[in-house]
Protein backbone atom coordinates (compact mmCIF):
# COMPACT_ATOMS: atom_id res chain seq x y z
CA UNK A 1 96.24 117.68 97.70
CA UNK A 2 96.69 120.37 99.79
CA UNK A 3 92.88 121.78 101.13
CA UNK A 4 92.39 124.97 102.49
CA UNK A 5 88.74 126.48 104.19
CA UNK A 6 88.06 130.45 103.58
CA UNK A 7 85.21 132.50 104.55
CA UNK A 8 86.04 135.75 102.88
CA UNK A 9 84.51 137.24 99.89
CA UNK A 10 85.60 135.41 96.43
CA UNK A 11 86.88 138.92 95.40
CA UNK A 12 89.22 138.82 98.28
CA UNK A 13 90.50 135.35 97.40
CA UNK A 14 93.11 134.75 94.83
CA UNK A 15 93.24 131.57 92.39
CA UNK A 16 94.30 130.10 89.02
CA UNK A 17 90.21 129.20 88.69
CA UNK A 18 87.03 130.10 90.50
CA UNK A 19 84.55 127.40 90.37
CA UNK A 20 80.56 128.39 90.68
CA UNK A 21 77.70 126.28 89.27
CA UNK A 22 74.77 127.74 87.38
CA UNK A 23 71.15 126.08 87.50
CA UNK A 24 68.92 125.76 84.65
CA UNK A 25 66.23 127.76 86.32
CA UNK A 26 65.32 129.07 89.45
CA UNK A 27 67.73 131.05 92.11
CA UNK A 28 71.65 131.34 92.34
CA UNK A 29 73.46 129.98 94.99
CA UNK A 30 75.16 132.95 96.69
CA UNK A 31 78.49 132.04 95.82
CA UNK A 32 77.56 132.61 91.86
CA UNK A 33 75.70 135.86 92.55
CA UNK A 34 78.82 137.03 94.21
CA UNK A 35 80.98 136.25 91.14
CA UNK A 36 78.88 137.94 88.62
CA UNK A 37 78.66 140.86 90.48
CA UNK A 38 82.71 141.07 91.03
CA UNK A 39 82.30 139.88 86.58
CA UNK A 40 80.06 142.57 85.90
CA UNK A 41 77.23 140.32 85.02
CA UNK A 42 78.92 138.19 82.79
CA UNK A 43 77.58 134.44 84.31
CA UNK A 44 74.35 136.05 83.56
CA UNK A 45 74.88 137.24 80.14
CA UNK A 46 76.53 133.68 79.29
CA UNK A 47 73.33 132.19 80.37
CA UNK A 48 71.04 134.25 78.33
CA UNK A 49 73.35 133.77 75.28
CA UNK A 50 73.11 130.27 76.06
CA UNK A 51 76.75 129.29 76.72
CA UNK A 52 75.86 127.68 79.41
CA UNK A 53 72.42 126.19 79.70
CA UNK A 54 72.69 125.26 83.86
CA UNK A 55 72.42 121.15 82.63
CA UNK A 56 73.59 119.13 85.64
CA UNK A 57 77.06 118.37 85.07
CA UNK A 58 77.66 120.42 82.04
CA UNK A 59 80.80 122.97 82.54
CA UNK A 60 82.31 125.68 80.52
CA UNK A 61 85.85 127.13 81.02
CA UNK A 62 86.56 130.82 80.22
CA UNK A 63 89.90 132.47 80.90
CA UNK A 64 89.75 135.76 82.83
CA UNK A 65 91.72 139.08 83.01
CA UNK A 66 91.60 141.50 85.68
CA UNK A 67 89.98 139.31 87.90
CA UNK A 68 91.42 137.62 91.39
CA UNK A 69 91.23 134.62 89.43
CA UNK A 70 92.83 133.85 85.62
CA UNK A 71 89.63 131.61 85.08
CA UNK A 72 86.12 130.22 85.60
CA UNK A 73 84.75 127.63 85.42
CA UNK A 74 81.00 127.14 85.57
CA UNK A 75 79.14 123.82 86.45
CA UNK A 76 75.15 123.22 85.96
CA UNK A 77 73.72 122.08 88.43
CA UNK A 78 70.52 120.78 87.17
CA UNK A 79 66.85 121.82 87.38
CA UNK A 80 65.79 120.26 90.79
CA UNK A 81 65.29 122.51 93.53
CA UNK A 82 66.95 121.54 95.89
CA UNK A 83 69.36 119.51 94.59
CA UNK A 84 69.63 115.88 94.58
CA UNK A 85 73.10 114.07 96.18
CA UNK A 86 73.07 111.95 92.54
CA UNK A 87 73.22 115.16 90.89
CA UNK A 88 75.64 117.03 93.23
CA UNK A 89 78.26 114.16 93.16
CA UNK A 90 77.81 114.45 89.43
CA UNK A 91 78.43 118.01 89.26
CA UNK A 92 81.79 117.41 91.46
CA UNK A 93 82.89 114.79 89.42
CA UNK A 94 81.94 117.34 86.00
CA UNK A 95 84.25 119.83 88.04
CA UNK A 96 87.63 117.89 89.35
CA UNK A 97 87.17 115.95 85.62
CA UNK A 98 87.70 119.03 84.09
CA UNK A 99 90.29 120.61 86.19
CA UNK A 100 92.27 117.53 86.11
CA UNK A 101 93.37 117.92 82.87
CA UNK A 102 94.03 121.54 82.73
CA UNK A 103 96.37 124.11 83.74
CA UNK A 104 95.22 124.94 86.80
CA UNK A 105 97.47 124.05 90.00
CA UNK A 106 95.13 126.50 92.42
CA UNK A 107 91.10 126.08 92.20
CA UNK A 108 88.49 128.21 94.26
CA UNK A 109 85.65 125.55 94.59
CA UNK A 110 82.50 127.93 95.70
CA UNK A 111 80.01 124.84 95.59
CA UNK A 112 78.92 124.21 99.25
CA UNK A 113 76.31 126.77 99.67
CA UNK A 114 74.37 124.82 96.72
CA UNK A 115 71.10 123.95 98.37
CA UNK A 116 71.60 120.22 98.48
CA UNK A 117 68.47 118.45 99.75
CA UNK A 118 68.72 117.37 103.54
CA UNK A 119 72.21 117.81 103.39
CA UNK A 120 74.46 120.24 105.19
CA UNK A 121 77.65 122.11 104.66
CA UNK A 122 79.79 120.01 106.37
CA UNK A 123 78.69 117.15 104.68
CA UNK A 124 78.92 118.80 101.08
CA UNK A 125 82.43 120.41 101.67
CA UNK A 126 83.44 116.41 102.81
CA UNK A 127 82.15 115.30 99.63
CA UNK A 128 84.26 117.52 97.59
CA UNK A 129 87.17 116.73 98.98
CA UNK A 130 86.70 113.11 98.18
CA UNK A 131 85.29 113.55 94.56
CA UNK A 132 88.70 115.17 94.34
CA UNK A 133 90.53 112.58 95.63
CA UNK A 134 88.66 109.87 93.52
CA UNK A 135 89.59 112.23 89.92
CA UNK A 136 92.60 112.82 91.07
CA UNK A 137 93.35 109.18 91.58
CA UNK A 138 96.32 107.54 88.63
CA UNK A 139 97.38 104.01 88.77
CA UNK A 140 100.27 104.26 86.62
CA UNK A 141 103.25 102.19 88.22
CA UNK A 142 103.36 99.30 85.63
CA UNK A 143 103.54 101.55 82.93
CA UNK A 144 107.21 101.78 80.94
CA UNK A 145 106.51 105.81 80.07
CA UNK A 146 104.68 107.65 83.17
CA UNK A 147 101.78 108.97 82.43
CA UNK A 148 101.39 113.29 83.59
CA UNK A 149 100.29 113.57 87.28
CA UNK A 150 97.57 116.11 87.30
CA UNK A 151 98.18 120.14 87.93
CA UNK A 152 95.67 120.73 90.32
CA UNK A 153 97.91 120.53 93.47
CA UNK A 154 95.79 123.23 95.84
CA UNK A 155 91.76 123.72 96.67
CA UNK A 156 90.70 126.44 98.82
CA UNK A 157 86.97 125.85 99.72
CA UNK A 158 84.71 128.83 100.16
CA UNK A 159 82.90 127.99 103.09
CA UNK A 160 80.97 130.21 105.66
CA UNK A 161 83.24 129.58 108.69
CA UNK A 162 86.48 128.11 108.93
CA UNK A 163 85.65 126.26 112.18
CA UNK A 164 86.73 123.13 114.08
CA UNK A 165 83.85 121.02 112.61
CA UNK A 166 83.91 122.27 108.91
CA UNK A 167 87.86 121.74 109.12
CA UNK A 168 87.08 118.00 110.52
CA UNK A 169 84.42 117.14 107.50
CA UNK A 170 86.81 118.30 104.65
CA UNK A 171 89.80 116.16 106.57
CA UNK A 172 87.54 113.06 106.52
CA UNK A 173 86.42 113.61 103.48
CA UNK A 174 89.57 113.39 102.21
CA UNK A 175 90.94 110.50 104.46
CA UNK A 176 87.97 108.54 102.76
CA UNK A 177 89.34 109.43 99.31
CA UNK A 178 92.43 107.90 100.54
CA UNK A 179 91.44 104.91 101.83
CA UNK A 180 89.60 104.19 98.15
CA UNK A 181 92.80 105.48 96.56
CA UNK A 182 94.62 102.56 98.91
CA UNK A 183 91.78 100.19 97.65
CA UNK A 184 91.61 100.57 93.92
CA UNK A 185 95.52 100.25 93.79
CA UNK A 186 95.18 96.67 95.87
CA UNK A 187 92.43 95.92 93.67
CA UNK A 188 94.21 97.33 90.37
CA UNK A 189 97.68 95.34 91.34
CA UNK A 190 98.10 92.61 88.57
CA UNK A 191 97.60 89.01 90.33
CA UNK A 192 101.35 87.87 90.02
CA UNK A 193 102.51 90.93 92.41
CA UNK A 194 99.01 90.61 94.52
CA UNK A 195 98.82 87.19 96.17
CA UNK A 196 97.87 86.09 99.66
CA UNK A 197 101.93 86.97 100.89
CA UNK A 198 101.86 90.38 98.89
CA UNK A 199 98.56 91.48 100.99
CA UNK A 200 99.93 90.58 104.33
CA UNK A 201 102.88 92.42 103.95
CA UNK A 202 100.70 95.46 102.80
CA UNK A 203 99.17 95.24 106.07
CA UNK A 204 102.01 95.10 107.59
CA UNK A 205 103.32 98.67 106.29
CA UNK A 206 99.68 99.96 106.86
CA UNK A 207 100.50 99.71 110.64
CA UNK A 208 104.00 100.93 110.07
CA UNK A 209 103.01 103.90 108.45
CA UNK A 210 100.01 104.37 111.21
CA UNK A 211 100.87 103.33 114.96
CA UNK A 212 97.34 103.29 115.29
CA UNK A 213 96.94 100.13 113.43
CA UNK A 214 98.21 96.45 114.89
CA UNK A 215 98.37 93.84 112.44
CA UNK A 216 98.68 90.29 113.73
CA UNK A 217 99.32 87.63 110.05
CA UNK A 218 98.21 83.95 110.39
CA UNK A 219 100.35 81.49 108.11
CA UNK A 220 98.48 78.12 107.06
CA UNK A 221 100.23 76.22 109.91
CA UNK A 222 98.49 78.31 112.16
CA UNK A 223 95.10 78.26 110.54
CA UNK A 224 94.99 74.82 110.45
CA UNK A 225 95.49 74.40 114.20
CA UNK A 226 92.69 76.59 114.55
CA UNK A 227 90.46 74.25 112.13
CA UNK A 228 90.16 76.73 109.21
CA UNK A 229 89.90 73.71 107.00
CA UNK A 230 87.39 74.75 104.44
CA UNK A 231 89.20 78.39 104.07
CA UNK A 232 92.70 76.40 103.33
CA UNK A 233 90.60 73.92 100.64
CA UNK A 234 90.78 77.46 98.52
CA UNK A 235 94.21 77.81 98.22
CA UNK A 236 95.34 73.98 97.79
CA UNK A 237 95.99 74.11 94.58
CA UNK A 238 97.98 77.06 94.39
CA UNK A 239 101.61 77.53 95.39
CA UNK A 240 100.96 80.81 97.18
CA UNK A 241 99.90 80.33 100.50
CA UNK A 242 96.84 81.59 102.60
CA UNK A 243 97.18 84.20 104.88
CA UNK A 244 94.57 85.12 107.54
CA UNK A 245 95.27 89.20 107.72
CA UNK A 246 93.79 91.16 111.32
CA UNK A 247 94.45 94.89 111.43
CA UNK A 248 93.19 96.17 115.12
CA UNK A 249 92.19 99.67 115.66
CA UNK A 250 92.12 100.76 119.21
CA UNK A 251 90.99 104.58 119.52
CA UNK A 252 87.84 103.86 122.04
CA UNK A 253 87.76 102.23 125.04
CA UNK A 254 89.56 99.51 126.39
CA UNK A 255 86.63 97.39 127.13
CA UNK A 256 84.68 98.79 124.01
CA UNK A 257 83.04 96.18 121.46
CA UNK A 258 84.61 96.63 118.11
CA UNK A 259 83.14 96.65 114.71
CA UNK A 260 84.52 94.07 112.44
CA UNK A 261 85.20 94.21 109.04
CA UNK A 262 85.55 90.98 107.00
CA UNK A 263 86.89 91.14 103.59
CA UNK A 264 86.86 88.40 100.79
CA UNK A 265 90.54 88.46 99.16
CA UNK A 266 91.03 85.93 96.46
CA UNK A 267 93.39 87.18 94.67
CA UNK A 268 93.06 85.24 91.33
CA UNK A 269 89.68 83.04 90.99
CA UNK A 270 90.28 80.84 88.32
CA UNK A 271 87.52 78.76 89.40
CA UNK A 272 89.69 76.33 90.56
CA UNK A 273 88.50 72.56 88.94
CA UNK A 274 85.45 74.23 88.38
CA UNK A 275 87.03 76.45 86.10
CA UNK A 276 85.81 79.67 84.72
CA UNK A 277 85.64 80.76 81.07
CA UNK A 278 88.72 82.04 79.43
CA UNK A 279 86.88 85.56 78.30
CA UNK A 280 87.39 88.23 80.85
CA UNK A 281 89.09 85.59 83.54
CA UNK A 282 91.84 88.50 83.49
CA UNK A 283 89.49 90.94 85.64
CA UNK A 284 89.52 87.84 88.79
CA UNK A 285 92.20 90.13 90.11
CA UNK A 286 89.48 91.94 91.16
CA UNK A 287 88.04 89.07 93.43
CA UNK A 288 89.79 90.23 96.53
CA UNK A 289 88.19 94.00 96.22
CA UNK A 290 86.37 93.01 99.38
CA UNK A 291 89.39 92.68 100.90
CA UNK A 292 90.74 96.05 99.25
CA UNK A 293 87.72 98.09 101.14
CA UNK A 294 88.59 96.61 104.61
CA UNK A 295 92.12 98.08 104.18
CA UNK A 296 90.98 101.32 102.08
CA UNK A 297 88.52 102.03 105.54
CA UNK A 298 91.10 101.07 107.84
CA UNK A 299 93.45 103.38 105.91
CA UNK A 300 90.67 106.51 106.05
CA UNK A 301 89.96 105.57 109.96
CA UNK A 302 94.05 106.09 110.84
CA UNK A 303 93.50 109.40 109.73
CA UNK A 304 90.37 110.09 111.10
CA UNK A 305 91.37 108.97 114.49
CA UNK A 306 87.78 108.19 115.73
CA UNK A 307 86.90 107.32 119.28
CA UNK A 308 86.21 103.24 118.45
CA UNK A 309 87.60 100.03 117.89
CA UNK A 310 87.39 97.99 114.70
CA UNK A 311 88.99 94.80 113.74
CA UNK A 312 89.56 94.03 109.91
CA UNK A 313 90.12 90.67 108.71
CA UNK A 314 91.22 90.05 105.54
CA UNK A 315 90.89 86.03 104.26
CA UNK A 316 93.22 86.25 101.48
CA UNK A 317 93.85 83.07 98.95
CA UNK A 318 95.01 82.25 95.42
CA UNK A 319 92.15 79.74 93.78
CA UNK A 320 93.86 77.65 91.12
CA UNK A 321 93.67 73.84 89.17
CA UNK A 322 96.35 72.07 90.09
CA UNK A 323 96.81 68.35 91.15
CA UNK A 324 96.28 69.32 95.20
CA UNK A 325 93.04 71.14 94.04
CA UNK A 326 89.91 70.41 95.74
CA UNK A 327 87.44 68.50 93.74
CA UNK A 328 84.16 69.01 93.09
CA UNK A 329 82.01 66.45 95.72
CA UNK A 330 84.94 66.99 98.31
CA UNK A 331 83.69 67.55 102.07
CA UNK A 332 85.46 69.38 104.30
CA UNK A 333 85.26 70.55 108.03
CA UNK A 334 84.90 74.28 108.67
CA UNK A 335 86.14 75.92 111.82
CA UNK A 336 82.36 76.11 113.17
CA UNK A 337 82.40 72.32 113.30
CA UNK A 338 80.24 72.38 110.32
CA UNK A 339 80.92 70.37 107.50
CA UNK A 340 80.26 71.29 103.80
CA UNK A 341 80.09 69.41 100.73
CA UNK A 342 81.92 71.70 97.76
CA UNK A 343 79.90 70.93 95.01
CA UNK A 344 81.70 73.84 93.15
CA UNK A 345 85.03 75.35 93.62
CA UNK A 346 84.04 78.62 92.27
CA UNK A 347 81.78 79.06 94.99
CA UNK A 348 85.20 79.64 97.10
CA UNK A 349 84.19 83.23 98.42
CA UNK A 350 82.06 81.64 100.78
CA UNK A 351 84.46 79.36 101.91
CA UNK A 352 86.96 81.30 102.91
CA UNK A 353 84.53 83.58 104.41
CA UNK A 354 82.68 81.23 106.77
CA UNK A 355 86.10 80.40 108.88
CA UNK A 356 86.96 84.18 108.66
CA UNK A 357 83.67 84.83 110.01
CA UNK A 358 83.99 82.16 112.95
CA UNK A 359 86.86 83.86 113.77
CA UNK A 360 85.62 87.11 114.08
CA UNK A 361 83.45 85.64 117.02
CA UNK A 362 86.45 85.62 119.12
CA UNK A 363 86.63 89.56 119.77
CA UNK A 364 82.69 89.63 120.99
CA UNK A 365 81.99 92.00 118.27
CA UNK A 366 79.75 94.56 118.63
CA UNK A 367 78.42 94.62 114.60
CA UNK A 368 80.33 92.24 112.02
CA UNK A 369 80.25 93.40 108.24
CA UNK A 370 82.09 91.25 105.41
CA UNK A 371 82.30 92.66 102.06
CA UNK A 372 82.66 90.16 99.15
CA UNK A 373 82.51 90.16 95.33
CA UNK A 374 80.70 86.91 96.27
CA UNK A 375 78.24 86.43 93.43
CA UNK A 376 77.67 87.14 89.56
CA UNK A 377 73.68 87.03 90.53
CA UNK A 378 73.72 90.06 92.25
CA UNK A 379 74.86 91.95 89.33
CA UNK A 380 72.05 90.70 87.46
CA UNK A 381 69.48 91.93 90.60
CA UNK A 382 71.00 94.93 90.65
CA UNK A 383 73.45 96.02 87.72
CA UNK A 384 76.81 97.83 88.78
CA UNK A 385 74.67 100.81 90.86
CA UNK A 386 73.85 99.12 93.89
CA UNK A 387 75.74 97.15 96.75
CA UNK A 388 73.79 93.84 97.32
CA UNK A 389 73.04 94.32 101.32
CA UNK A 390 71.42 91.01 103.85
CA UNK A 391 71.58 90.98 107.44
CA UNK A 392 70.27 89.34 110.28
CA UNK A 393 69.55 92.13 111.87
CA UNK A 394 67.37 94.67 110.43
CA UNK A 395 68.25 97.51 113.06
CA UNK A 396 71.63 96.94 111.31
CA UNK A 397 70.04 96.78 107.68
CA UNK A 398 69.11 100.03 107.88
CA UNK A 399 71.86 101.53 109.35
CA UNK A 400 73.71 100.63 106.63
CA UNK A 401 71.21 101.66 104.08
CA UNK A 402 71.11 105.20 105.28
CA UNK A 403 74.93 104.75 105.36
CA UNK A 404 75.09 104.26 101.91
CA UNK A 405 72.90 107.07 100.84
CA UNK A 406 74.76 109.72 102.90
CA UNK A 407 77.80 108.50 101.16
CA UNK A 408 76.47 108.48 97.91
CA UNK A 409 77.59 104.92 97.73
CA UNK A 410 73.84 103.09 98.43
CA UNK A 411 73.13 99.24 98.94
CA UNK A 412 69.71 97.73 98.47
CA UNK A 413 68.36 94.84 100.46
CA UNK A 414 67.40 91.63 99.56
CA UNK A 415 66.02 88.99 101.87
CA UNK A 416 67.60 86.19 103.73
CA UNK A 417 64.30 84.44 104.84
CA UNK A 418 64.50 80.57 105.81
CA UNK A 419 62.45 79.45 102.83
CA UNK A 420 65.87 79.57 101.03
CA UNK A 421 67.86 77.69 103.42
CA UNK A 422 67.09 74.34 102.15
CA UNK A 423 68.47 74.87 98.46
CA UNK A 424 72.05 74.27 100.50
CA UNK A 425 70.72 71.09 102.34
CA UNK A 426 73.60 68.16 101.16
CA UNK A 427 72.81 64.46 101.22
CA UNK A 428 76.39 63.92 102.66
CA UNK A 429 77.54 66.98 105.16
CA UNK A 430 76.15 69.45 106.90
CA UNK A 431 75.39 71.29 103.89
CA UNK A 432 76.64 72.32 100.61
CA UNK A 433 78.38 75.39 98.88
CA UNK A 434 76.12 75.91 96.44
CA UNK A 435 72.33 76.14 96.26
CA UNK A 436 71.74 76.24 92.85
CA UNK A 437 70.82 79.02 89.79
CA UNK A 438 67.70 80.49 91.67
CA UNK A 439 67.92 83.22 94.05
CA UNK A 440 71.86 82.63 93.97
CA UNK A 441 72.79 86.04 95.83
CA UNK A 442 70.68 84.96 98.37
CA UNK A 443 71.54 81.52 99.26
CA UNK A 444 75.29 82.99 99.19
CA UNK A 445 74.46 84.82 102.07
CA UNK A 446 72.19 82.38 103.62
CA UNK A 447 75.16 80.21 103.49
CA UNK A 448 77.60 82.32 105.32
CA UNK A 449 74.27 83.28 107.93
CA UNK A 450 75.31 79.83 109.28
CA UNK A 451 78.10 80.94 110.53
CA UNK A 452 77.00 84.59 112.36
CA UNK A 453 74.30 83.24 114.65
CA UNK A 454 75.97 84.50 117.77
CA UNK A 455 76.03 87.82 116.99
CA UNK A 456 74.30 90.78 114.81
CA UNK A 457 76.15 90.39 110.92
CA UNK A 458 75.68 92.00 107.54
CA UNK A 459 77.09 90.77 104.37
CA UNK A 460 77.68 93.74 101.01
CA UNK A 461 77.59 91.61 97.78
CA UNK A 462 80.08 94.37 95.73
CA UNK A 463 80.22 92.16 92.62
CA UNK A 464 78.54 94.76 90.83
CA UNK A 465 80.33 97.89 92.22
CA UNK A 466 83.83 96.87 92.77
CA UNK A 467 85.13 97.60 89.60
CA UNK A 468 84.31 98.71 86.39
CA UNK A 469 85.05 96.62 82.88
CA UNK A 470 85.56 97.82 79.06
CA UNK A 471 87.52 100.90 77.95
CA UNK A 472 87.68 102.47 82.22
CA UNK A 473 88.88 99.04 83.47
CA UNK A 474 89.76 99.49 86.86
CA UNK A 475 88.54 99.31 90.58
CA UNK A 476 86.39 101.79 91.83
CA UNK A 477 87.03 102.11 95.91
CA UNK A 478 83.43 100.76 96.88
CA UNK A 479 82.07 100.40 98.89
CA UNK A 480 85.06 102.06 101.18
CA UNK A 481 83.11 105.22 102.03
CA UNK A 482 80.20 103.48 102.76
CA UNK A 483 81.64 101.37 105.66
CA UNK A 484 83.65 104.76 106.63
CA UNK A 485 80.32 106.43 107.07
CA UNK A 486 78.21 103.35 108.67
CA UNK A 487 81.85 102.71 111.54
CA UNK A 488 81.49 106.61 112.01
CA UNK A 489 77.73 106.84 112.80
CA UNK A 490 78.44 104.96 115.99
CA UNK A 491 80.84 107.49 117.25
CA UNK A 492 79.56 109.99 120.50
């Protein structure tokens, strides 16, 4: 998508459709104002009529003769004054859902002077440029006929300057929608083209394509020299090997702490001897989505080109039955020293994650995030809305939290206390992978708290928000613009 700012009038700007929203009550943004008085009053006389009643998210399309533009198309924006960031991102995705399928190939979006509450311009015109990335978004490659790409091939966004940092917000915004573009292929990728191999090569183009990114890939010789013992009982039973994936990205200082990024990346959970149900096992292609975000927000931060370093490691492994499986009531020896009884080989997200997380010690991070569609009891706190978020740091907690809500991609807390801790105490080892049915989100993360106690960690439970199921089957780039935001907040 091409994205261009302008400041001048909407008369003065020529397009195949204007885009203005429409309340239900109160005062038009000045954007609208402007169009009906270059229509004559029509917006106003299609509001009386009630053509369009101003309902958040509700749009009409009118061609238009005469006009610097050959339509409009009018989006309600709701009754709350201001308006809320739920209710703008809905309006955005009303818009680019719309435009998507028609004829347009050159919109006018006049939308960021919408009196969003406690947000600016900047951050609204970065928001539509990655609501248009997200509708614009097709994963079509497997398909024998191709599917039509969408027109809409242009946006020029009326804005009131076109300045350095207006210019800089629209370019992240749509580096983000990139990076979740990047991630809902990975995650969309059927299982017998994504493995463990498949990933690390992936990586390995991501730094080709961006010299800003080094990727370093650890084979399973190497991992077990380094003791990653209970990440390698994962992928025993499967023929595709484990990789260990690091992507560095060097844009501050030399000495600077980086941020780490730790993604889950099972490729295929079929539970392994535990194994799962046969209903909806097809959708365990989604298990390394955690994994997906690390290299959708490495993706976005090559283009960004902030002044920081991050790390992202990637634990990627195929979890299968076979005769080399691990067994339920095996122990093994993580990289920590620690030893854990598996009492259940579907609890393998943890497992893989603990070593990964050991190794992230190495760089002396300065924060260390993993991201993990770890447990199904976090979708049953918290539905598909919210990213499950525990920390052992609450400074960090909460920068995360507002994070989420600037990037209209939240997380809610839940508590890590050390009442739960002894629901993984094991009669045999050090302690066990599983801690029962109560409180299971929790003792998932109070299990892989074990292994962070040397510096400040959060864990995002995306279970929930990783991908949609039913007739829209498909990943949904989360929480990549979340962890975009939260790596970007730390920048001078």
């Amino acid at each position: 998508m091409n994205y261009t700012l302008n400041s001048k009038s909407l008369a003065d700007i020529k397009a195949d459709c204007l885009v203005v929203s429409v309340p239900e009550k109160g005062d038009w943004p000045a954007s609208t104002a402007a169009a009906d008085a270059a229509l004559n009053g029509m917006i106003k006389d299609l509001q009386k009529n009630g053509d369009i009643s101003g309902k958040a998210g509700s749009t009409l399309l009118l061609p238009l003769a005469g006009q610097p533009w050959a339509r409009l198309l009018l989006v309600g924006s709701g009754s709350e004054s201001p308006q809320g960031t739920a209710s703008y991102r809905k309006l955005l995705n009303a818009v680019f859902g719309r435009l998507k399928d028609g004829p347009s190939k050159h919109a006018l979006i006049a939308l960021a002077d919408n009196d969003v509450k406690d947000q600016d311009e900047a951050w609204k015109l970065s928001l539509i440029a990655r609501i248009a990335e997200e509708q614009q978004y097709r994963f079509t490659g497997f398909k024998s006929t191709k599917a039509p790409q969408p027109t809409l091939a242009r946006i020029t966004l009326a804005a009131s300057a076109n300045n350095k940092t207006l210019k800089a917000a629209v370019s992240a915004g749509e580096a983000i929608g990139h990076g979740m573009s990047l991630t809902r292929d990975l995650g969309n990728t059927p299982p017998n083209v994504c493995h463990p191999t498949w990933l690390a090569e992936h990586a390995k183009s991501l730094s080709k394509e961006f010299d800003v990114i080094k990727t370093e890939i650890l084979d399973e010789k190497q991992m077990k020299k380094l003791g990653m013992n209970s990440l390698l009982s994962v992928s025993a039973g499967s023929e595709q090997p484990a990789r260990l994936i690091v992507m560095e990205y060097r844009g501050g200082k030399a000495k600077e702490k980086p941020h780490v990024l730790v993604g889950k990346g099972i490729t295929f959970d079929s539970g392994g001897i535990s194994l799962k149900p046969g209903e909806g096992m097809d959708e365990m292609k989604y298990d390394m989505c955690g994994a997906a975000s690390v290299f959708g927000a490495m993706r976005a931060l090559a283009e960004i080109k902030p002044a920081m370093n991050v790390i992202g490691i990637v634990a990627a492994a195929e979890n299968m039955p076979s005769g080399t499986a691990t067994r339920p009531g095996d122990i093994v020896t993580s990289m920590s020293g620690q030893t854990i009884e598996i009492l259940n080989t579907d609890a393998e997200g943890r497992l893989v994650l603990c070593d990964a997380l050991t190794y992230a010690g190495k760089y002396d991070p300065e924060t260390v995030v993993d991201v993990a569609t770890l447990t199904g009891a976090v979708i049953v706190a918290l539905g598909k809305e919210a990213n499950g978020l525990f920390s052992n740091n609450d400074e960090l907690a909460q920068r995360l939290l507002q994070s989420g809500n600037r990037a209209c991609d939240r997380a809610w807390q839940l508590p890590i206390w050390d009442e739960y801790q002894s629901q993984l105490d094991s009669n045999f080892a050090d302690m066990q992978n599983i801690g029962g049915r109560p409180a299971g989100s929790i003792t998932a993360a109070c299990f892989l708290s074990r292994f962070t106690k040397d510096y400040r960690w959060a864990h995002l439970d995306i279970a929930g928000t990783a991908w949609v199921s039913g007739k829209d089957k498909g990943a949904t780039g989360r929480p990549v613009p979340l962890l975009v935001d939260y790596l970007l907040s730390h920048v001078q």
